[in-house]
C-alpha atoms as a PDB file:
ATOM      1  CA  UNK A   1      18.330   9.919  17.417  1.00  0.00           C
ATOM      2  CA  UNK A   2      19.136   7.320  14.906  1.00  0.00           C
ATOM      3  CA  UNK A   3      15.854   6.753  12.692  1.00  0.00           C
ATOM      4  CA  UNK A   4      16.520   3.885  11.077  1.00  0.00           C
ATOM      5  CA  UNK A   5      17.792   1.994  13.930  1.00  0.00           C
ATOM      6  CA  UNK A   6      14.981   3.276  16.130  1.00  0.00           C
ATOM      7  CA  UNK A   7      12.445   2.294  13.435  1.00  0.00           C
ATOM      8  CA  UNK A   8      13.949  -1.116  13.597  1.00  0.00           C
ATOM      9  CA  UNK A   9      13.618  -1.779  17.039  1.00  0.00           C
ATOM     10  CA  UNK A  10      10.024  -0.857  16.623  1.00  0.00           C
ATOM     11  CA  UNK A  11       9.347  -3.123  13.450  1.00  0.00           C
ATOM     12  CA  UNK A  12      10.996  -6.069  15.200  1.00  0.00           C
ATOM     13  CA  UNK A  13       8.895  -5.006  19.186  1.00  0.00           C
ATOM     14  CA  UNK A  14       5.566  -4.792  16.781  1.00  0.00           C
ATOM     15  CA  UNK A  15       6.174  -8.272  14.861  1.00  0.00           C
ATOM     16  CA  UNK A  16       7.668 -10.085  17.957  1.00  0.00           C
ATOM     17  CA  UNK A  17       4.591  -8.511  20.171  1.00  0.00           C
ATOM     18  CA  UNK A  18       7.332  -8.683  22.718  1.00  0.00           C
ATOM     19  CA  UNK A  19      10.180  -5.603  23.760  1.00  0.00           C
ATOM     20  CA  UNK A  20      12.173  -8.825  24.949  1.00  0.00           C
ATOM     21  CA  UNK A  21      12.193 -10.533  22.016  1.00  0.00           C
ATOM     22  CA  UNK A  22      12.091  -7.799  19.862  1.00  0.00           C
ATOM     23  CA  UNK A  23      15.539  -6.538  21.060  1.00  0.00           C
ATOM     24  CA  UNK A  24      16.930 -10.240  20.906  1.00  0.00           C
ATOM     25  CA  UNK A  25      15.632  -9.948  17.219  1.00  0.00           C
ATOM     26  CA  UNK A  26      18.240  -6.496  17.074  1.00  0.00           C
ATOM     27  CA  UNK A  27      20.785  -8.153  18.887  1.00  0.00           C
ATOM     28  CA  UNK A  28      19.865  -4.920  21.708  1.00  0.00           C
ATOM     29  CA  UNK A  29      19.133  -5.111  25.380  1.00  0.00           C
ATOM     30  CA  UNK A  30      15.545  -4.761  26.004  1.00  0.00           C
ATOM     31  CA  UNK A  31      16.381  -1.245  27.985  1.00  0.00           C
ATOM     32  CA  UNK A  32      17.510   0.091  25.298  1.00  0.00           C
ATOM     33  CA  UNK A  33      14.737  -1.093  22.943  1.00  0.00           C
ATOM     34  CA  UNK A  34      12.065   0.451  25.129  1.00  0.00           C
ATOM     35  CA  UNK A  35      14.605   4.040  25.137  1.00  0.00           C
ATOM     36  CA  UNK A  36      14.675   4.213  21.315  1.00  0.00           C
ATOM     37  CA  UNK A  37      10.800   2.842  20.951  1.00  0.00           C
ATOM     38  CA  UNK A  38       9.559   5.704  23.303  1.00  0.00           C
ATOM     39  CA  UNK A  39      12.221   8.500  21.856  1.00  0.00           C
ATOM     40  CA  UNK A  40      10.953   7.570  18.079  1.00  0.00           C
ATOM     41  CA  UNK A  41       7.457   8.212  19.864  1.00  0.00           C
ATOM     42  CA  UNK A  42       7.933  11.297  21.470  1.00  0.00           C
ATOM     43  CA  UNK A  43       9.792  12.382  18.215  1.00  0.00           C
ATOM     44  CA  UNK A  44       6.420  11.726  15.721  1.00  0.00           C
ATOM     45  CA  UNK A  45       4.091  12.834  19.297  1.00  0.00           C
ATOM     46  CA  UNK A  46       2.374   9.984  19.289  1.00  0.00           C
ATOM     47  CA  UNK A  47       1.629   6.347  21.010  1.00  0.00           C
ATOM     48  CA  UNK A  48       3.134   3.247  18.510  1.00  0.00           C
ATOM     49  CA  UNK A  49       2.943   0.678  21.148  1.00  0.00           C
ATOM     50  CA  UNK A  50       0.833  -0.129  23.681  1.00  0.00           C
ATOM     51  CA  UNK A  51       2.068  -2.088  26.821  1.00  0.00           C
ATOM     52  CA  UNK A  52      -0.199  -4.983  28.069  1.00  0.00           C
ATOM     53  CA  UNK A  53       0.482  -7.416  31.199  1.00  0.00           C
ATOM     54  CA  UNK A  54       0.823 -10.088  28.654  1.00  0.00           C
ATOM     55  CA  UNK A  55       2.193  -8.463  25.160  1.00  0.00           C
ATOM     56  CA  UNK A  56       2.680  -5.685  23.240  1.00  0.00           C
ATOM     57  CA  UNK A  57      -0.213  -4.847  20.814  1.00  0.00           C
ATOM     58  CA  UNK A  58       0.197  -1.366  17.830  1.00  0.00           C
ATOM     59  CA  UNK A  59      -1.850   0.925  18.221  1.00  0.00           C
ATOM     60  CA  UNK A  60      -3.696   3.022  15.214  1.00  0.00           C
ATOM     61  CA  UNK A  61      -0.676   4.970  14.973  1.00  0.00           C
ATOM     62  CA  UNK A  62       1.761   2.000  15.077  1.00  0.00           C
ATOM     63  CA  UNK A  63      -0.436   0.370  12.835  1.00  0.00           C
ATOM     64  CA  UNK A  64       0.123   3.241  10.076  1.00  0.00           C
ATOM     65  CA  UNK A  65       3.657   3.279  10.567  1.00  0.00           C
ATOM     66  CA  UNK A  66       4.431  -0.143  10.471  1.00  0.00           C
ATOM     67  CA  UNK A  67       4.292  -0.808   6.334  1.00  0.00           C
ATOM     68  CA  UNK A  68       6.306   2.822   6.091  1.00  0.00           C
ATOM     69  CA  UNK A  69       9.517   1.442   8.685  1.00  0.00           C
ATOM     70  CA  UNK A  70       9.550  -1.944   6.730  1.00  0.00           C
ATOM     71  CA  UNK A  71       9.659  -0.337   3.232  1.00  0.00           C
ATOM     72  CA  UNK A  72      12.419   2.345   4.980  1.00  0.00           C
ATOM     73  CA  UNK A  73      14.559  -0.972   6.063  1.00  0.00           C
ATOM     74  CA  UNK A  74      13.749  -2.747   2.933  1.00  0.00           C
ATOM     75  CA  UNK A  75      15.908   0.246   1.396  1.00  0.00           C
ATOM     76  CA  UNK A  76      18.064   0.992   3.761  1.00  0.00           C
ATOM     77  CA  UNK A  77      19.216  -2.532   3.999  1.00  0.00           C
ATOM     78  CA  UNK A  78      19.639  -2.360  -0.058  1.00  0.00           C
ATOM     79  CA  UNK A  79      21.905   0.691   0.611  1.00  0.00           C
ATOM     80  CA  UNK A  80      24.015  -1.375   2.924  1.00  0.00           C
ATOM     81  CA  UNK A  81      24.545  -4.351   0.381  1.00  0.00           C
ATOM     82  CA  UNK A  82      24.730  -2.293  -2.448  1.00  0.00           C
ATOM     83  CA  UNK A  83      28.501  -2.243  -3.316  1.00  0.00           C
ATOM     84  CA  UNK A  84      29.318  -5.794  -1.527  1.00  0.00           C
ATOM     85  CA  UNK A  85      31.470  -7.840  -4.239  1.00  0.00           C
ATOM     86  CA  UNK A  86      29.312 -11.242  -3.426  1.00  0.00           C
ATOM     87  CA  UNK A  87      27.255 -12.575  -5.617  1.00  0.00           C
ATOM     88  CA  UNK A  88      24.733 -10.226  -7.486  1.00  0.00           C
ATOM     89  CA  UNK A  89      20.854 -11.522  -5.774  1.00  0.00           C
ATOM     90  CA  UNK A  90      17.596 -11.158  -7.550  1.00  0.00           C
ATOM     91  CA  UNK A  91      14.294 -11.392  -5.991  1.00  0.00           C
ATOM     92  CA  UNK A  92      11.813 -12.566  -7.985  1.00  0.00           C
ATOM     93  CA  UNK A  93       7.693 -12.316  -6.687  1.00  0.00           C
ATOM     94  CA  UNK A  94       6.107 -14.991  -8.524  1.00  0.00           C
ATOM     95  CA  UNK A  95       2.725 -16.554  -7.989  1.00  0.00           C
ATOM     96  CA  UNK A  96       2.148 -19.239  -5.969  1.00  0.00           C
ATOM     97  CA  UNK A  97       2.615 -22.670  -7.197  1.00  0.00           C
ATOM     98  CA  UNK A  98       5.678 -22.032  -9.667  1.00  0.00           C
ATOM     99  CA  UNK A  99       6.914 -25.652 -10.797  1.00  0.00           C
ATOM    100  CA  UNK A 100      10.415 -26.494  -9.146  1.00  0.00           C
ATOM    101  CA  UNK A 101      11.532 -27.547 -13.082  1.00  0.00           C
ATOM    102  CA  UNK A 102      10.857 -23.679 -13.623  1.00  0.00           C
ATOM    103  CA  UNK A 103      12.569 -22.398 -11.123  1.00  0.00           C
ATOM    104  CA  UNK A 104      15.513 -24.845 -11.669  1.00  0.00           C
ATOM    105  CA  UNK A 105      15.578 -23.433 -15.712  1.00  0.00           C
ATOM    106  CA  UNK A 106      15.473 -19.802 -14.431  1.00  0.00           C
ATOM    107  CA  UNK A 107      18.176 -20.182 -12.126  1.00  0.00           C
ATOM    108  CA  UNK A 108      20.071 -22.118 -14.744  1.00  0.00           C
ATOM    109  CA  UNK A 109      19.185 -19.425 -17.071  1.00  0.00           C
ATOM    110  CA  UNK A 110      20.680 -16.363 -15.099  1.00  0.00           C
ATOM    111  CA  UNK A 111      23.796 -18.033 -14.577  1.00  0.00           C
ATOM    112  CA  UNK A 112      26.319 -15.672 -12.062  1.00  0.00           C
ATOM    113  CA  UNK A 113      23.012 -14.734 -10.194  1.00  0.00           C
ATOM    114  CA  UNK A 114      21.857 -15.504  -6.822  1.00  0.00           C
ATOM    115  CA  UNK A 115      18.066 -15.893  -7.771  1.00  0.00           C
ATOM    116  CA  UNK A 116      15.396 -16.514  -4.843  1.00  0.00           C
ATOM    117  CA  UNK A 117      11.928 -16.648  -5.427  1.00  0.00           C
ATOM    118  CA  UNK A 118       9.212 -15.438  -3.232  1.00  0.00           C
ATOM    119  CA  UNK A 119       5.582 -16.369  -4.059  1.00  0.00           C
ATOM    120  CA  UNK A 120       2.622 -14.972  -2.615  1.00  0.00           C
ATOM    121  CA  UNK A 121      -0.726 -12.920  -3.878  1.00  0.00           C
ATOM    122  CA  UNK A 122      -0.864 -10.286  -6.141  1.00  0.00           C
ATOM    123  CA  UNK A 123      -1.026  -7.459  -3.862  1.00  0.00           C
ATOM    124  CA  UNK A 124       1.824  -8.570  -1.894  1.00  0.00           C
ATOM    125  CA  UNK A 125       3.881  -9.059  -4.960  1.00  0.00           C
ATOM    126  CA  UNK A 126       3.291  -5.589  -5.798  1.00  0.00           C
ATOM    127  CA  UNK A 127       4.208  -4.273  -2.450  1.00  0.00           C
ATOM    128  CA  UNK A 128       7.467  -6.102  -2.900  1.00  0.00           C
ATOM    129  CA  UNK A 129       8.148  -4.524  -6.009  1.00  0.00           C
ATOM    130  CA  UNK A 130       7.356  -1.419  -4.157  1.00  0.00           C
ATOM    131  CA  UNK A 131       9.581  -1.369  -1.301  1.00  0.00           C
ATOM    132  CA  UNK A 132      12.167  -2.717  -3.210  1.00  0.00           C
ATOM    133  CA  UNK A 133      12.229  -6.261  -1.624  1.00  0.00           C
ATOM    134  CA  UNK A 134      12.313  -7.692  -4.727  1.00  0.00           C
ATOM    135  CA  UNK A 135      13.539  -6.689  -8.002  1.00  0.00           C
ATOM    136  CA  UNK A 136      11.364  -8.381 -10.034  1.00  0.00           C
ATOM    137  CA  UNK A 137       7.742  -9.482 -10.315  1.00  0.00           C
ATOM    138  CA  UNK A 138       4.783 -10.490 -11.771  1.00  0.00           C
ATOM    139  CA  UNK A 139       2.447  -8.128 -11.977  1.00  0.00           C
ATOM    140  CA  UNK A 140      -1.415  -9.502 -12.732  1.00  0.00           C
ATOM    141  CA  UNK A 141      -2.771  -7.609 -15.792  1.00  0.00           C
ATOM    142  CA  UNK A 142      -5.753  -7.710 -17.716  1.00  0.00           C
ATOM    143  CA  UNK A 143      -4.914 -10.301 -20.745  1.00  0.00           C
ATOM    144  CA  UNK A 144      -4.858  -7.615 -23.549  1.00  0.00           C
ATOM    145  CA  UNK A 145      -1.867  -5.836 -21.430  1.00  0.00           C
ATOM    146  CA  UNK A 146      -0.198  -8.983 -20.448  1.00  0.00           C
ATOM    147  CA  UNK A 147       3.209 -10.525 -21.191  1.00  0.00           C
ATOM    148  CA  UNK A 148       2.254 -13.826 -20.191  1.00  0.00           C
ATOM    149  CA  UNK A 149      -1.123 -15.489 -20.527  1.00  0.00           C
ATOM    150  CA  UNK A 150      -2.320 -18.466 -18.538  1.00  0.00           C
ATOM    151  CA  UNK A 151      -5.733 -20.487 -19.707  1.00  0.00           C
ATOM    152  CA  UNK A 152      -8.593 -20.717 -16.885  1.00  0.00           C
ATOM    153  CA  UNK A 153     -11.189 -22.875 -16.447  1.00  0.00           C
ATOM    154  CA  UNK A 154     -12.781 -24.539 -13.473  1.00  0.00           C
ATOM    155  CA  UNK A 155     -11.280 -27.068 -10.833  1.00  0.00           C
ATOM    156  CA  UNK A 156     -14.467 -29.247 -10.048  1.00  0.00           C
ATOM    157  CA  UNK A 157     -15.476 -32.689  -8.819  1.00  0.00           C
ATOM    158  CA  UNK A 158     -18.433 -33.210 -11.260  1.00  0.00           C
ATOM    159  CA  UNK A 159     -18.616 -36.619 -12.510  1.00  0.00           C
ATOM    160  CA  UNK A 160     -15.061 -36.907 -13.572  1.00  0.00           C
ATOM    161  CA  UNK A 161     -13.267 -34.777 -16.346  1.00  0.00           C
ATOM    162  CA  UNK A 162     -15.398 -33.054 -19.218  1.00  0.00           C
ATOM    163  CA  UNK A 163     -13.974 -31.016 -22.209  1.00  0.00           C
ATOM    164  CA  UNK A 164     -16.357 -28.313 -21.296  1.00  0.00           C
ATOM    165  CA  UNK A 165     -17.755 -27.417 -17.764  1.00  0.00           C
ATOM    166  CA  UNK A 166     -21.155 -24.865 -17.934  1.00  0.00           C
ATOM    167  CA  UNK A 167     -22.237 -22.553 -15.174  1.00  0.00           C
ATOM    168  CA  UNK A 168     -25.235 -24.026 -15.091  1.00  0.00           C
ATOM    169  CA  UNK A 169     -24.090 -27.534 -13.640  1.00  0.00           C
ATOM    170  CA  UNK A 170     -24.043 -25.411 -10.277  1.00  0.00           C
ATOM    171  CA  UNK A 171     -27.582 -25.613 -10.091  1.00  0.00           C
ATOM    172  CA  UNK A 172     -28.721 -28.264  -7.705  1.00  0.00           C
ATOM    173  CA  UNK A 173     -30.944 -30.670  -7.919  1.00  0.00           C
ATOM    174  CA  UNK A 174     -34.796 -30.754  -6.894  1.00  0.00           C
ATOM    175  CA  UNK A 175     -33.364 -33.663  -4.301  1.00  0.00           C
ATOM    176  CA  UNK A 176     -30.319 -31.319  -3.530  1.00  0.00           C
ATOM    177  CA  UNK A 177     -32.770 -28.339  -3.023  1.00  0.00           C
ATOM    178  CA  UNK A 178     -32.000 -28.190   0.782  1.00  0.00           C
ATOM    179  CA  UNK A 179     -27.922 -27.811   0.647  1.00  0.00           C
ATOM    180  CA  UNK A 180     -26.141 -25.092   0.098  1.00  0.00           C
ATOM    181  CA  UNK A 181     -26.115 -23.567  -3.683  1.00  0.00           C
ATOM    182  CA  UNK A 182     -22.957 -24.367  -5.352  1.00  0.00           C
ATOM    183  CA  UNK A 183     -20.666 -21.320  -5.634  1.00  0.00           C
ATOM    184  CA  UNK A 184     -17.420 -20.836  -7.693  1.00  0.00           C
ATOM    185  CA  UNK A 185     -14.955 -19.600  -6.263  1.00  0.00           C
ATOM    186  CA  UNK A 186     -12.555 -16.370  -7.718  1.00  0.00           C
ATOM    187  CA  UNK A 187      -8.864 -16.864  -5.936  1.00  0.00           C
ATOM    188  CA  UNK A 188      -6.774 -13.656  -5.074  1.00  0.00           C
ATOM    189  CA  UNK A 189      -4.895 -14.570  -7.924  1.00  0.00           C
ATOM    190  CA  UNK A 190      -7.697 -13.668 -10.510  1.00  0.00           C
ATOM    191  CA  UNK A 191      -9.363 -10.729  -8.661  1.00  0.00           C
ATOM    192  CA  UNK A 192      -9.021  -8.657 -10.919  1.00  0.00           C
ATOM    193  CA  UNK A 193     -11.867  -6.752 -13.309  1.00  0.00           C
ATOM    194  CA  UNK A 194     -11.225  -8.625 -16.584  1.00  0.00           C
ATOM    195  CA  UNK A 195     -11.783 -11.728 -14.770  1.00  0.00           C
ATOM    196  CA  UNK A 196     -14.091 -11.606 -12.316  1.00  0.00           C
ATOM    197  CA  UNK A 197     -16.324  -8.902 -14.026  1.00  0.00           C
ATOM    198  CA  UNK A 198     -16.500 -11.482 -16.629  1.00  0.00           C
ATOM    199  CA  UNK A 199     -17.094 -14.260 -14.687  1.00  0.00           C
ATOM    200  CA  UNK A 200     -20.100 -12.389 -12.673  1.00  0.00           C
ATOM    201  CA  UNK A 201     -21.864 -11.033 -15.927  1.00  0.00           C
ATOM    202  CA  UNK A 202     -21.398 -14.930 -17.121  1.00  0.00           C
ATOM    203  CA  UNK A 203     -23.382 -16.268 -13.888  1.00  0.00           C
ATOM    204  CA  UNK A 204     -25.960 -14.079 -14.120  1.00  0.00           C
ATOM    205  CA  UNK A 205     -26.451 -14.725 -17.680  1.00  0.00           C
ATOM    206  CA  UNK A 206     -27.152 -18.354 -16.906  1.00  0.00           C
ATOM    207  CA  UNK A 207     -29.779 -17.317 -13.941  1.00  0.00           C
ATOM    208  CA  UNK A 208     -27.233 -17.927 -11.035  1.00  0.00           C
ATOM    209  CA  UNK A 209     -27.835 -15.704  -7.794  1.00  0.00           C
ATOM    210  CA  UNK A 210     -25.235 -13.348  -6.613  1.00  0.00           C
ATOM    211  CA  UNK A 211     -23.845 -15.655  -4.072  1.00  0.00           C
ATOM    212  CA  UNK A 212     -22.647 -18.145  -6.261  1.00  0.00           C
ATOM    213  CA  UNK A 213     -20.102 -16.031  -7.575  1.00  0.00           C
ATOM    214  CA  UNK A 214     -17.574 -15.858  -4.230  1.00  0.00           C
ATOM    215  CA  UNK A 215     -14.464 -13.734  -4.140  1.00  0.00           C
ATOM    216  CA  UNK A 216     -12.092 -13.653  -1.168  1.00  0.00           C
ATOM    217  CA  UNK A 217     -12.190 -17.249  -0.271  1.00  0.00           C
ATOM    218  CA  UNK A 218      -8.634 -18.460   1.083  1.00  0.00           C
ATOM    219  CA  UNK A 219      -7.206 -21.039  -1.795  1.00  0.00           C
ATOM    220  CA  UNK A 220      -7.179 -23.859   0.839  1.00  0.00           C
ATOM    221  CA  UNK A 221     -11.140 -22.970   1.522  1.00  0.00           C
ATOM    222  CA  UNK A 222     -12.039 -23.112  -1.830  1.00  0.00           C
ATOM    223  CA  UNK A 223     -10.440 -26.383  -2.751  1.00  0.00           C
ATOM    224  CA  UNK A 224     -12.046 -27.585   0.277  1.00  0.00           C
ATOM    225  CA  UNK A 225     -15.323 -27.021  -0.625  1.00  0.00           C
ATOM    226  CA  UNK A 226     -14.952 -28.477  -4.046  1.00  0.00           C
ATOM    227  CA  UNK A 227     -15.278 -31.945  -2.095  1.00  0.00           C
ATOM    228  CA  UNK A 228     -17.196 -30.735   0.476  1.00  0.00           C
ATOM    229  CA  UNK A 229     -20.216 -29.423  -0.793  1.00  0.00           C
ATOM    230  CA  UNK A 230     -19.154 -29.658  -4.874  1.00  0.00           C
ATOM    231  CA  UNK A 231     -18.295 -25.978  -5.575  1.00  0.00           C
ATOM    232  CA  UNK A 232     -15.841 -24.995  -8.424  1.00  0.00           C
ATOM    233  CA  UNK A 233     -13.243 -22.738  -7.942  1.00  0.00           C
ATOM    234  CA  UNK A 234     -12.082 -20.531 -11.173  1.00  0.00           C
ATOM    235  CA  UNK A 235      -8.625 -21.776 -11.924  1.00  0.00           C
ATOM    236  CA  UNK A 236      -5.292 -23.029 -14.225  1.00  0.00           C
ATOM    237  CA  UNK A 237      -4.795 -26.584 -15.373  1.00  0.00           C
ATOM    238  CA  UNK A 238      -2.008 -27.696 -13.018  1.00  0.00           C
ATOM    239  CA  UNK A 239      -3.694 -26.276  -9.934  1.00  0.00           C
ATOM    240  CA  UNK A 240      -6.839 -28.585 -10.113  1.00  0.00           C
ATOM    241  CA  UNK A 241      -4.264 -31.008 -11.148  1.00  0.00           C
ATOM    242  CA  UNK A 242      -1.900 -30.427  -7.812  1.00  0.00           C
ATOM    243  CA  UNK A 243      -5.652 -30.342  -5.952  1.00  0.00           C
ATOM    244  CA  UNK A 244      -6.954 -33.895  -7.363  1.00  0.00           C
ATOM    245  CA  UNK A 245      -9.752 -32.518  -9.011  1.00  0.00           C
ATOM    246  CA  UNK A 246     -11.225 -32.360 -12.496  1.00  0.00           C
ATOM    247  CA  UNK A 247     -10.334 -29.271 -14.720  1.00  0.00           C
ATOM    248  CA  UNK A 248     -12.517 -28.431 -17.427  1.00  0.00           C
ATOM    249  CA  UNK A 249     -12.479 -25.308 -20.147  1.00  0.00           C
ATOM    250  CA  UNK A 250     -15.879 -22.975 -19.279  1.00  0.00           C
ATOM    251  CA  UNK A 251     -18.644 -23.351 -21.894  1.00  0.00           C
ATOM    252  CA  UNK A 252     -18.981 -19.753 -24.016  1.00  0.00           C
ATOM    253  CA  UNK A 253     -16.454 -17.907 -21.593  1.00  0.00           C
ATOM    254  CA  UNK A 254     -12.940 -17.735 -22.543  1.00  0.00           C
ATOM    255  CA  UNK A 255     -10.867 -16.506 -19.383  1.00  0.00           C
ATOM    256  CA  UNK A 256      -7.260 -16.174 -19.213  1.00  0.00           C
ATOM    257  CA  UNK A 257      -4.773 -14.165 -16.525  1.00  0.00           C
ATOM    258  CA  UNK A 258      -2.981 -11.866 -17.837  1.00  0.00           C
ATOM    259  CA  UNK A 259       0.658 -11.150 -15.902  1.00  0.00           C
ATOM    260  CA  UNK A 260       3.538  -8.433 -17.050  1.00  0.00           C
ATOM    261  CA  UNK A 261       6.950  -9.000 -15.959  1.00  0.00           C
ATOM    262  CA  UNK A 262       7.991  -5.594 -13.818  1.00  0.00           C
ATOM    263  CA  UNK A 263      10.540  -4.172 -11.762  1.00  0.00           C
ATOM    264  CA  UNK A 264      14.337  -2.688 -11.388  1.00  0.00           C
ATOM    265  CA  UNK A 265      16.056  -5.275 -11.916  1.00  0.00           C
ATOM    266  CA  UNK A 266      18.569  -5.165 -14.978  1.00  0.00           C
ATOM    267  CA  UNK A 267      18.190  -7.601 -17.617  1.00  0.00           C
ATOM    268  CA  UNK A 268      19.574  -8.574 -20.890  1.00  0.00           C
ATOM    269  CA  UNK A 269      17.049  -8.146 -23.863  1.00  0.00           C
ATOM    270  CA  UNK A 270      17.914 -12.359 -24.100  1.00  0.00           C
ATOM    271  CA  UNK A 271      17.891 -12.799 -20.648  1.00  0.00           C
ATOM    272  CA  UNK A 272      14.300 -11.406 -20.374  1.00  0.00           C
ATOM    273  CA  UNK A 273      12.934 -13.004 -22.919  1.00  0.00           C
ATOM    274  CA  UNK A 274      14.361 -16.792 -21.530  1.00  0.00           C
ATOM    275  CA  UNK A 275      12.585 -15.829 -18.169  1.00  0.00           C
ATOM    276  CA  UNK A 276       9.567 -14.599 -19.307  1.00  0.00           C
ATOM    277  CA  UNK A 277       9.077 -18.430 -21.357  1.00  0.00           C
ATOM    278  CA  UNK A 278      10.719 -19.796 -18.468  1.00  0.00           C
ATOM    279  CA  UNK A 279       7.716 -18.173 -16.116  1.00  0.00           C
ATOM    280  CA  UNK A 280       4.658 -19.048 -18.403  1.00  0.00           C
ATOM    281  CA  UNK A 281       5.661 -22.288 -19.354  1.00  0.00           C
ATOM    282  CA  UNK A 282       6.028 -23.241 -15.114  1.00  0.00           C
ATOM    283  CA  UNK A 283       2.854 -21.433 -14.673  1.00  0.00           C
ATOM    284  CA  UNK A 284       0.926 -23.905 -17.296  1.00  0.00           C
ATOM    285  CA  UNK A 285       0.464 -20.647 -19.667  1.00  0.00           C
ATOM    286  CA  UNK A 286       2.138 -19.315 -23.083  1.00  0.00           C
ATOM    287  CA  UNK A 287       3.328 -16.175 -24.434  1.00  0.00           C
ATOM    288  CA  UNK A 288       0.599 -14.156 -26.436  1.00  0.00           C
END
C-alpha cells in the first residue's frame, strides 16, 4: 500500500466531506478512493471515515489523523519540488493585515524569489512553520524576546480621537446602567501572557469586573461591537484606522507585540535584516 497516496485520498475525502469529490480532488475514480481509504483503515485498525446518506463526516480517529496526513503531504510535496530548476518560492506566514506597499518592498527586496504570503493567526502561523508549509514566519513573542515591536493601544468610538484612552471610560453611565458593560476586547493576535496578563491585572486595578476583559472574540466581532454597544478592542494604529474608529495610547499601560522572525528558510545576513524593516514598518511597528 502506498501511504502517502492513500493518506491523500483521505485528506482530500475528509475536507471535500464527499468520496466523489474527494477523488475528483486526486484526479482518482471514486472506487478506488473508497479501496485505498478503507486499506489505510484496516492498516492503522481503525474507523477514519464514517459514511452518512448525505456526506462523509471523521470520526475521533480521522479527526487525530487528519493534521498528521497534511503535515506528511506538506513534506512530501516539498520532497517532490525540491530539485525543480523553477524559480526558488518562499512562504512567508505573516499577520493579518500586512500593507500591500510592504509586501510590494519585500518582494522587490528578494529579487530572484517567488515570495507568497500567507496571513492568518498566530497559532496557524506556527503550524505552518511546523509542517513546513512555509519557510518563514512570524512568530508572536513577548516584547523583551522580540525582533519586531508593534505599539498597542485601543480601537474605540469614544467621543472622537484622544491622546490617551483610560480603562475606566468603560464604565457606564448611571443612565447607561441597564446595557451591557463595556468590554475590551484581546484579538488572537495578542493572546499571549505579556499582553493579556497585563491588560487583565490593568482592569482590575481600575475596579473593572472580569468580564470586561474578553479574549477569543473573532476580529470581525470585536470591531463590531465597538459601534454596537461602544466596546474597545486592544489593538495597532492602522487597524482602528482600516476599522474607522478612534485609536488612542492606554493611560499608565504601555503594551506592545512582540514578533521574531523564524523558520528554514535561507537568508542573507542583508537580506534578513531588509525584511525584518520591511515587516515592522507594514505592520505600523519599529525595530527595538
Amino acid at each position: 500500500m502506498d501511504l502517502v497516496e492513500s493518506l491523500r485520498l483521505f485528506h482530500a475525502v475528509a475536507v471535500e466531506r464527499s468520496f466523489t469529490r474527494g477523488a475528483e480532488r486526486c484526479g482518482q475514480p471514486q472506487p478506488v478512493a473508497s479501496r485505498r481509504v478503507a486499506a489505510l483503515e484496516e492498516r492503522l485498525g481503525t474507523t477514519l471515515l464514517v459514511r452518512t446518506s448525505r456526506r462523509v463526516e471523521l470520526s475521533a480517529e480521522g479527526e487525530r489523523l487528519l493534521p498528521l496526513a497534511q503535515e506528511l503531504l506538506a513534506r512530501a510535496d516539498r520532497i517532490d519540488h525540491l530539485f525543480e530548476r523553477s524559480e526558488p518560492g518562499l512562504v512567508l506566514a505573516v499577520p493579518v493585515g500586512l500593507s500591500a506597499r510592504s509586501r510590494a518592498a519585500i518582494r522587490r527586496g528578494l529579487p530572484g524569489r517567488s515570495v507568497t504570503f500567507a496571513e492568518d493567526e498566530p497559532a496557524a502561523r506556527v503550524a505552518a512553520l511546523s509542517a513546513g508549509t512555509a519557510q518563514l514566519g512570524l512568530r508572536a513573542v513577548a516584547p523583551d524576546e522580540a525582533e519586531i515591536r508593534v505599539p498597542l493601544g485601543v480601537g474605540h468610538d469614544d467621543h472622537g480621537p484622544a491622546a490617551r484612552f483610560f480603562l475606566e471610560q468603560l464604565r457606564r453611565s448611571m443612565r447607561e446602567r441597564d446595557l451591557p458593560p463595556r468590554a475590551v476586547h484581546v484579538l488572537a493576535e495578542d493572546d499571549v501572557p505579556a499582553v493579556r496578563d497585563r491588560l487583565r491585572e490593568a482592569c482590575f486595578a481600575a475596579g473593572l469586573r472580569a468580564d470586561q476583559v474578553v479574549v477569543g472574540t473573532s476580529a470581525d466581532e470585536a470591531w463590531t461591537r465597538v459601534h454596537e454597544r461602544g466596546d474597545a478592542v486592544l489593538a495597532a494604529a492602522g487597524e482602528a484606522e482600516r476599522e474607522g474608529v478612534a485609536w488612542a495610547a492606554l493611560g499608565g499601560l504601555a503594551l506592545s507585540r512582540g514578533y521574531r522572525l523564524d523558520g528554514d528558510g535561507e537568508l542573507a545576513a542583508d537580506e534578513r535584516a531588509a525584511l525584518l524593516s520591511r515587516l515592522a514598518g507594514g505592520l505600523g511597528g519599529d525595530l527595538p
